[in-house]
Protein backbone atom coordinates (compact mmCIF):
# COMPACT_ATOMS: atom_id res chain seq x y z
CA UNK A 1 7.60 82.42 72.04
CA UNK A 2 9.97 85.17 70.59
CA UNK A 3 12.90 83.46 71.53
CA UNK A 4 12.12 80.99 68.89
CA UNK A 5 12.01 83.83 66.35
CA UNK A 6 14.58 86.49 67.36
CA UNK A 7 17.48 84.61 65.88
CA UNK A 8 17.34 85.18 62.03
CA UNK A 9 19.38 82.33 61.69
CA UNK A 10 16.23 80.23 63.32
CA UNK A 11 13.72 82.18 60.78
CA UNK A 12 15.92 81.36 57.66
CA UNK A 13 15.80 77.72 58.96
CA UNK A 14 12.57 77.76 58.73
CA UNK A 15 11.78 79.17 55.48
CA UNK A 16 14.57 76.59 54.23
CA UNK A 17 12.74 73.41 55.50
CA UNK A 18 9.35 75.17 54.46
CA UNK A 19 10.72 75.36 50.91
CA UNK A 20 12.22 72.54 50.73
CA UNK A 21 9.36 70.64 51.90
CA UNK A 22 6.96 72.00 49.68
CA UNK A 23 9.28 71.19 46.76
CA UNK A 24 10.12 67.83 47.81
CA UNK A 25 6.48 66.46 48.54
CA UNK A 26 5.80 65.10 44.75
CA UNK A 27 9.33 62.54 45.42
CA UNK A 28 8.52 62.03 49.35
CA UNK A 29 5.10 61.84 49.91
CA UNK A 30 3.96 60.36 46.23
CA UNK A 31 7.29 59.02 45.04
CA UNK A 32 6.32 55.27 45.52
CA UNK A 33 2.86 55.96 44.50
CA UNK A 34 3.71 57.33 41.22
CA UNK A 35 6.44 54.77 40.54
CA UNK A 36 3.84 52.31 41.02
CA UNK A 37 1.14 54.38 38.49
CA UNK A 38 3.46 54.04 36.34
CA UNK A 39 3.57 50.46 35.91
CA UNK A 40 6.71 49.91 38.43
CA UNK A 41 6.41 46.57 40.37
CA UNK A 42 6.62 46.87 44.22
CA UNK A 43 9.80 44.31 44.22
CA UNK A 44 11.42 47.08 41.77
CA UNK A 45 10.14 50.02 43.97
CA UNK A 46 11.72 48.45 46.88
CA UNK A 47 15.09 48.05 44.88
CA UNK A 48 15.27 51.30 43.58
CA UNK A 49 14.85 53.06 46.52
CA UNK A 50 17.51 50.39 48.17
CA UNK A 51 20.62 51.35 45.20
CA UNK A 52 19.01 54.94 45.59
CA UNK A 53 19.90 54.77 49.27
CA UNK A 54 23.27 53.03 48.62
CA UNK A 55 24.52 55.79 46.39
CA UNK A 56 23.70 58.33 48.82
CA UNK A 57 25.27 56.31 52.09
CA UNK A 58 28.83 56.44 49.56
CA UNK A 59 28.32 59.72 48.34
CA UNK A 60 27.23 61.42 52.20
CA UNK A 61 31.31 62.45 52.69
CA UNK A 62 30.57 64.66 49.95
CA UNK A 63 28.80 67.02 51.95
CA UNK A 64 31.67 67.29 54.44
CA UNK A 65 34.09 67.95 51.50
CA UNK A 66 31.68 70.51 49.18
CA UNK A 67 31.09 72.23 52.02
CA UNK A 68 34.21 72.58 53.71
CA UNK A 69 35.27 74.21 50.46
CA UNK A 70 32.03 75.87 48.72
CA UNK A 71 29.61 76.28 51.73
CA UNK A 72 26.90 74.54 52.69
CA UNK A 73 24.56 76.16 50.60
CA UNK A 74 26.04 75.63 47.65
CA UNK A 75 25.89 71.87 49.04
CA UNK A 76 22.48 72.11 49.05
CA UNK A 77 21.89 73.48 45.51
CA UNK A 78 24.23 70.58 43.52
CA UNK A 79 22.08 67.95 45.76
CA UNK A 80 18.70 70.32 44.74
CA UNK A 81 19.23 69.66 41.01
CA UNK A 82 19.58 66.31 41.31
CA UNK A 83 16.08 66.40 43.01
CA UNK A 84 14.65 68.62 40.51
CA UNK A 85 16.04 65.63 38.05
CA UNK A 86 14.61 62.77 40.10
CA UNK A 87 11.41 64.90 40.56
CA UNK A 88 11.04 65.75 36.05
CA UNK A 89 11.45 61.35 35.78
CA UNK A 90 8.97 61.32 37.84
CA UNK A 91 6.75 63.26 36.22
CA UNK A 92 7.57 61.79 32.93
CA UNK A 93 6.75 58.10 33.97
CA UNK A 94 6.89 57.34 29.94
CA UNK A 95 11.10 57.61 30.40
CA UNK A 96 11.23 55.65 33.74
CA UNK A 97 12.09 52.40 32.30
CA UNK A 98 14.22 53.52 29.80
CA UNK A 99 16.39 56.26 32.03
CA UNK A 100 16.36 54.33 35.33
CA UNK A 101 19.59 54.12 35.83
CA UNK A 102 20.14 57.92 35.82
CA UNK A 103 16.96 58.43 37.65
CA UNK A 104 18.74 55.67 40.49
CA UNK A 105 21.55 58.29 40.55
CA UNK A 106 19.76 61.50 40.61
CA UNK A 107 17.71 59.65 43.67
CA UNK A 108 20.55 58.95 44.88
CA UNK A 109 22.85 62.46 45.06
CA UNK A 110 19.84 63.91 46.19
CA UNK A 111 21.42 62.83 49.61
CA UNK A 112 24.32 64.67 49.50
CA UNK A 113 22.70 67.60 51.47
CA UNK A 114 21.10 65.14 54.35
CA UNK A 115 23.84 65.74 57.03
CA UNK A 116 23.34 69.85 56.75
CA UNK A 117 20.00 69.67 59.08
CA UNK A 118 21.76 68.16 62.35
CA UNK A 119 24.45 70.33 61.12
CA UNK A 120 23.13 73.82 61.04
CA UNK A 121 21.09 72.52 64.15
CA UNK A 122 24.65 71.67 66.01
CA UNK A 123 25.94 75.17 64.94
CA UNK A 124 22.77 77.42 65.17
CA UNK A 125 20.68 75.84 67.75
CA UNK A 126 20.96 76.66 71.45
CA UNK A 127 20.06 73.33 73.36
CA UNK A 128 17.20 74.26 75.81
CA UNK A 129 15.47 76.00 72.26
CA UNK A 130 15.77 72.00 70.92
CA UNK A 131 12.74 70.52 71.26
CA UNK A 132 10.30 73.66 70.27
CA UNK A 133 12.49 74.71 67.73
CA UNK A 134 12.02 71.01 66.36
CA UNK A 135 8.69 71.52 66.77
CA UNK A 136 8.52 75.20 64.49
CA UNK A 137 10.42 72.89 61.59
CA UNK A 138 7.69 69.89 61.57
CA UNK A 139 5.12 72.81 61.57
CA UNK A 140 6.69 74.61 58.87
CA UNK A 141 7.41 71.24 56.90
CA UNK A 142 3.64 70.25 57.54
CA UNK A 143 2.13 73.25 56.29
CA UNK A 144 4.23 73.54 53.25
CA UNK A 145 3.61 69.62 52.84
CA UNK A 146 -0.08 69.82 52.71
CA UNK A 147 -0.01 73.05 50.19
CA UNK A 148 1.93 71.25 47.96
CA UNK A 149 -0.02 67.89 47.77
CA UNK A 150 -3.34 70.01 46.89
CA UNK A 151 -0.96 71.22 44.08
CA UNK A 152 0.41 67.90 43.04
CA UNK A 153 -3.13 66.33 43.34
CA UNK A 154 -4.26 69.08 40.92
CA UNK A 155 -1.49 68.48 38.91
CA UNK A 156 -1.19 65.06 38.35
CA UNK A 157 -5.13 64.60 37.92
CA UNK A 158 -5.52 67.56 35.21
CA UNK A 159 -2.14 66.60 34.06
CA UNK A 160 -0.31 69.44 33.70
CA UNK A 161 2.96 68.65 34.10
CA UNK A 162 4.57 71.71 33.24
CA UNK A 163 3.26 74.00 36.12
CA UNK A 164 3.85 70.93 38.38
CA UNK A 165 7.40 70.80 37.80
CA UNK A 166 7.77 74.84 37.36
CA UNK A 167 6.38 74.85 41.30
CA UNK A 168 8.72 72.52 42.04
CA UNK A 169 11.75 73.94 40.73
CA UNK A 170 11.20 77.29 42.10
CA UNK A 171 11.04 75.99 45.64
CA UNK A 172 13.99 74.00 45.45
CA UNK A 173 15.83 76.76 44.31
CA UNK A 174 14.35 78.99 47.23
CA UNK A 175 15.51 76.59 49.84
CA UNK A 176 19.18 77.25 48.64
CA UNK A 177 18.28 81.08 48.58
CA UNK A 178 17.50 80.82 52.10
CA UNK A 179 20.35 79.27 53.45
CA UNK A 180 22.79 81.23 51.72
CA UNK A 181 21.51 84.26 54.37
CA UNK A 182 22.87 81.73 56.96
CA UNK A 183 26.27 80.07 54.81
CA UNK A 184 29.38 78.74 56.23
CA UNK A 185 32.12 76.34 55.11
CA UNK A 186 32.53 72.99 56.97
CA UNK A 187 35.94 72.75 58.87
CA UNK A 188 37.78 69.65 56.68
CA UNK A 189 40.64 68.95 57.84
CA UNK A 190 40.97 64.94 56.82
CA UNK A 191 40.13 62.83 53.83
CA UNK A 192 36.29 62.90 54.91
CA UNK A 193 35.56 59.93 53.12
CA UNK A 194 38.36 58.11 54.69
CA UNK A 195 37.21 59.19 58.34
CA UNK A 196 33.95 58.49 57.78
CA UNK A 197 33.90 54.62 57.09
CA UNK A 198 36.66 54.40 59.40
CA UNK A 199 34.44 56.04 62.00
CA UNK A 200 31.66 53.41 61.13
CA UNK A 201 33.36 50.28 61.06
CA UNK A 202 35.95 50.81 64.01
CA UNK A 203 33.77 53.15 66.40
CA UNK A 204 31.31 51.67 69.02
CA UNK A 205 28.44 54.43 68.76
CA UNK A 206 24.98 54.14 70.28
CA UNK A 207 24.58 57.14 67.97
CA UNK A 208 25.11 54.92 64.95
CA UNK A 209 22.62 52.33 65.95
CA UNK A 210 20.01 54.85 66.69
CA UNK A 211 20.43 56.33 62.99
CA UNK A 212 20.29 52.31 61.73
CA UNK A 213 17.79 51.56 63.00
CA UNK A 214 15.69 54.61 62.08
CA UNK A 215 15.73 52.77 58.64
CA UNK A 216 12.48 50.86 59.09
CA UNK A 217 10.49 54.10 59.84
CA UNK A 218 12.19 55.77 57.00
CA UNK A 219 11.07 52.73 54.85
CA UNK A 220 7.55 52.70 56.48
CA UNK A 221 7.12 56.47 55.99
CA UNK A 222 8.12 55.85 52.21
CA UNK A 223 5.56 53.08 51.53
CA UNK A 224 2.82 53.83 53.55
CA UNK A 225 1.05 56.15 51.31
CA UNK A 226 1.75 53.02 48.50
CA UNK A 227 -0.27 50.76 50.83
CA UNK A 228 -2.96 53.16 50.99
CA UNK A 229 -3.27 53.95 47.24
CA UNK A 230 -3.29 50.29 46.63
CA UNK A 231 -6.42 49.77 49.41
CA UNK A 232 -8.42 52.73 48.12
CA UNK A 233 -7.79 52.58 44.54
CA UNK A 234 -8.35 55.70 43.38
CA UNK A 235 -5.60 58.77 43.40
CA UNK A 236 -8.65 61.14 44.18
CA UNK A 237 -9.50 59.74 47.49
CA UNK A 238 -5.87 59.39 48.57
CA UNK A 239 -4.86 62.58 47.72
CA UNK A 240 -8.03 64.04 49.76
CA UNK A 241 -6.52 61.47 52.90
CA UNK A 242 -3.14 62.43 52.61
CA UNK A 243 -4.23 66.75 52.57
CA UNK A 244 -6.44 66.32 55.81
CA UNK A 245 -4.14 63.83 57.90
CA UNK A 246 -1.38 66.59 57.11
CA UNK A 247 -3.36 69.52 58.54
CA UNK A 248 -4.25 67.93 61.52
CA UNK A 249 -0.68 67.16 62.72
CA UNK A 250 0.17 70.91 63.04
CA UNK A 251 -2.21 70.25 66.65
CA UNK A 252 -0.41 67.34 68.28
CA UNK A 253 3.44 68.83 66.91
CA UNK A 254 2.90 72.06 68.84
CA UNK A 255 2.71 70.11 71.96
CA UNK A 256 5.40 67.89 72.47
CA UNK A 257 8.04 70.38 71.66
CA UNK A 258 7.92 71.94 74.80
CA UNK A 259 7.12 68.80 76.66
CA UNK A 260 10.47 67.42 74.87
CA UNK A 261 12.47 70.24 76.05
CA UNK A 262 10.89 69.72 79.85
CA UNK A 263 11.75 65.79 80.34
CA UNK A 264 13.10 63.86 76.64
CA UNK A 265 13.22 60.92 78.39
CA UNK A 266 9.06 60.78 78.99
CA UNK A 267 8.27 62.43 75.87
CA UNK A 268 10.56 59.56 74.29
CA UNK A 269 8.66 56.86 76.20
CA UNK A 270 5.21 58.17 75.25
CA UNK A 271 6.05 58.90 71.25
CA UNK A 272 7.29 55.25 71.38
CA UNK A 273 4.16 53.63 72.76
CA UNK A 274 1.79 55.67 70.75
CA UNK A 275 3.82 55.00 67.88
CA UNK A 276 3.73 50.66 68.13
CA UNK A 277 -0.04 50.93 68.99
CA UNK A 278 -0.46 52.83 65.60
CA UNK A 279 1.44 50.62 62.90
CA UNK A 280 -0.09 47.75 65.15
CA UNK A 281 -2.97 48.64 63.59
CA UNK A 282 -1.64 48.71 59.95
CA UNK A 283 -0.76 44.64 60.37
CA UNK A 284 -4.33 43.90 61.43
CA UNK A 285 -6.70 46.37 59.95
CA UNK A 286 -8.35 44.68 56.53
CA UNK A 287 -11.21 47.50 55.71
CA UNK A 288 -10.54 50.75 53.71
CA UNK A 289 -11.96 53.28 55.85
CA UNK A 290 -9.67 52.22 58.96
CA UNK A 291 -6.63 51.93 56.93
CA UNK A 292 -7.45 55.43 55.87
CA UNK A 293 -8.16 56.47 59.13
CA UNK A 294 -5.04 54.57 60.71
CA UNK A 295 -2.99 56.67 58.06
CA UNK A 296 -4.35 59.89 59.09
CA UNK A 297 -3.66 58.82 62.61
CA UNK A 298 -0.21 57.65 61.68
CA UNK A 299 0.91 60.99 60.02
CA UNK A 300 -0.49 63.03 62.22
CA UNK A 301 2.05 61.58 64.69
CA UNK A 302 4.89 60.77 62.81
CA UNK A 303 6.14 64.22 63.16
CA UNK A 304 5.43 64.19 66.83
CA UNK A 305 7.70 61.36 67.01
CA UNK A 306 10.39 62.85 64.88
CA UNK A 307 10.34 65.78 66.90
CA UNK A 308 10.73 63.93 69.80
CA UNK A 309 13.92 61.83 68.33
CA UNK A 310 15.63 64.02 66.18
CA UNK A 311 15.82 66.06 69.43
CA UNK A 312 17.39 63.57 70.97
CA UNK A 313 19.87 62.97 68.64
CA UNK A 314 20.74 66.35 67.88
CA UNK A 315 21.66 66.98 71.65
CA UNK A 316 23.81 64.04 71.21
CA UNK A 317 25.38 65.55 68.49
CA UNK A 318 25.48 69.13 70.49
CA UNK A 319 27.15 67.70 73.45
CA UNK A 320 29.60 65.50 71.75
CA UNK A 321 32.97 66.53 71.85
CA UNK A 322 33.69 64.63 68.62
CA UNK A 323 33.14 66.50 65.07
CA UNK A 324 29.38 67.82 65.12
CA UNK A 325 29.65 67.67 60.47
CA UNK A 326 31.25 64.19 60.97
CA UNK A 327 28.81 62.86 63.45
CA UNK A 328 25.84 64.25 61.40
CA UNK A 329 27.47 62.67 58.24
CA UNK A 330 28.32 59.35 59.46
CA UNK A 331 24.82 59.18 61.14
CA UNK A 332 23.36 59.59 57.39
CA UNK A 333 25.88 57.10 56.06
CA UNK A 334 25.24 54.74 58.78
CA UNK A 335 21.43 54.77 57.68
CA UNK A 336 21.71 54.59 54.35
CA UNK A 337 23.96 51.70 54.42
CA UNK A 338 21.55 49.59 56.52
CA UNK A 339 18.72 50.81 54.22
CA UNK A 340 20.07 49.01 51.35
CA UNK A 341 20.78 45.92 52.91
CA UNK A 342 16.66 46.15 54.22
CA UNK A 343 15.37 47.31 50.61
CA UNK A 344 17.53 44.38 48.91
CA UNK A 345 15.54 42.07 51.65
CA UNK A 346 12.39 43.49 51.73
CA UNK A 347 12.73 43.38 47.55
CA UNK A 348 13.74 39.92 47.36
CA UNK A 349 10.83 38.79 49.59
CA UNK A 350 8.39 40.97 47.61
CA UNK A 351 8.97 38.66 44.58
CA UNK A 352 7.60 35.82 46.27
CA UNK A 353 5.02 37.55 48.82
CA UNK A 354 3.81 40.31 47.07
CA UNK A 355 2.01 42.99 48.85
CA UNK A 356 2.25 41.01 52.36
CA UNK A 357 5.69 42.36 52.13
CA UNK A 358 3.99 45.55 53.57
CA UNK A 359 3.51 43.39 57.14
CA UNK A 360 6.92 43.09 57.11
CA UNK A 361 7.59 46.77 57.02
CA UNK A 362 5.19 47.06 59.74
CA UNK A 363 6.56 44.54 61.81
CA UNK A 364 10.35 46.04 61.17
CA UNK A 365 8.89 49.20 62.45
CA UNK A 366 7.61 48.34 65.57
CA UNK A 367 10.82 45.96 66.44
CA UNK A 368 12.69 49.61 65.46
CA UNK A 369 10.77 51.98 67.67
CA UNK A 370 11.07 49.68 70.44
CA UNK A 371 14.97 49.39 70.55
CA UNK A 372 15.83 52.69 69.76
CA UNK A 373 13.64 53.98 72.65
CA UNK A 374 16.04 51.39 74.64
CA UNK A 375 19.68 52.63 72.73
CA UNK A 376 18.25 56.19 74.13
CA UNK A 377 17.99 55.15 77.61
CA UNK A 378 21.18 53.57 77.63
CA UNK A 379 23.13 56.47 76.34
């Protein structure tokens, strides 16, 4: 176990992903619900979080050239304020209408940071350490997940927005403390930008098409809790849902990291099976106490199945001998870009469907899981 933990540069990861985890569980976790409190549509949901995405997939180069020059914590702090922005809108759903523009493009910068996991990963993380160090994140994000919904619950229910958004601040701002201890500038020596879409519409990349098609279960992770709080109605009962089903992942996460590092290829086939049979359930299930159990089922693997393929990509990343900060950004661009074209679909359909645009997700998820278990394989 210590070798997980005698690297500082492993415990300042964690601490970072704790932090940030914490602070970012109000827009992740309750983002669509909230929008949706507040009076948003679910066809304007899905097209927010579609531009959202499409800012972020054009502004993802960014991190290759902030870094390069101020450091990838710094990196992280400019994309932190725009979260702390995105995350005061939020709270104040009585300026959502008229601000959403600037609350598209706060969403949407908030992405400038995504490539700096894989990328301190690539740098930090020795290969056979992969899979349980994986593992130690998803703990340390579920933990800090489920302290922080018992505080947003609290929050939004009393509402006392102030301390909400204090809580939040201060942990955003921690996550940059954190990774300072571990800094270092980006080698840039092209026009990222330039490299980067070049990269993504001349390369033929498995890597790519695993990060596209990651998409759905970004989207499904996103509106899940939304298709709960519709079903149960009541922000009380969701909140209490969403608190337990975290908690109970930090069992099944401390298991597959070391079965991940033994034999990926198993742990990949398992993760995906389990993880078709469980949004299988989400198309057919019509009563509220089996959605609500499904959910609890659902998060409570997710993270075993992000464990599982994050590994995988990260040793893909590792072992490349291309650019590890290019790979990890044009990974990020490459889903971003395929999320918008998905959330401008699954937007326009919602107009004319409604909420049975949520079997759609569902069905785009399972289609997903299946062929990136089959991109692995074949790389």
């Amino acid at each position: 176990m210590k070798e997980y933990f005698y690297k500082p540069e492993y415990k300042y990861m964690y601490l970072a992903n704790m932090s940030y985890s914490f602070a970012n569980t109000f827009i992740e976790t309750f983002g669509t619900v909230m929008l949706y409190k507040g009076g948003i549509p679910i066809w304007l949901i899905l097209l927010i979080y579609g531009m959202r995405f499409g800012i972020t997939g054009f502004c993802t180069p960014l991190f290759v050239s902030i870094s390069s020059r101020l450091g990838i914590a710094k990196c992280i702090l400019i994309s932190n304020i725009f979260s702390i922005i995105s995350a005061y809108m939020m709270i104040d759903t009585t300026n959502i209408y008229r601000n959403i523009v600037i609350f598209i493009f706060a969403m949407g910068f908030m992405g400038i940071s995504n490539p700096a996991t894989d990328s301190l990963s690539s740098r930090y993380v020795e290969t056979e350490h992969r899979g349980r160090f994986n593992s130690f994140i998803h703990i340390s994000k579920i933990i800090a997940t489920a302290l922080a919904s018992c505080i947003v619950a609290w929050g939004v229910i009393s509402d006392n927005n102030i301390v909400l958004f204090t809580v939040i601040t201060v942990f955003f701002l921690l996550q940059y403390i954190f990774i300072r201890k571990i800094d270092y500038k980006v080698e840039n020596k092209t026009n990222a930008f330039k490299v980067s879409m070049k990269y993504i519409i001349k390369t033929k990349s498995k890597y790519k098409m695993i990060y596209a098609l990651r998409t759905s279960h970004i989207i499904e992770r996103q509106f899940v809790p939304l298709y709960l709080f519709i079903v149960v109605k009541d922000f009380s009962v969701f909140s209490s849902i969403v608190i337990i089903s975290l908690l109970l992942q930090i069992i099944t996460v401390s298991f597959i990291g070391k079965y991940t590092d033994k034999n990926i290829a198993k742990a990949n086939n398992l993760v995906t099976i389990i993880k078709v049979i469980i949004t299988s359930v989400f198309l057919f299930a019509k009563d509220k106490i089996t959605i609500a159990f499904n959910k609890t089922v659902s998060d409570n693997f997710e993270k075993v199945y992000e464990t599982s393929i994050h590994t995988s990509i990260q040793n893909k990343i590792k072992e490349s001998k291309e650019d590890n900060d290019l790979l990890a950004t044009v990974g990020q661009m490459s889903l971003c870009f395929t999320e918008v074209i998905v959330f401008a679909i699954l937007g326009i359909a919602s107009v004319f469907v409604g909420e049975q645009v949520f079997i759609i997700i569902f069905i785009l998820s399972i289609i997903s899981s299946i062929l990136i278990n089959v991109t692995i394989k074949n790389s």
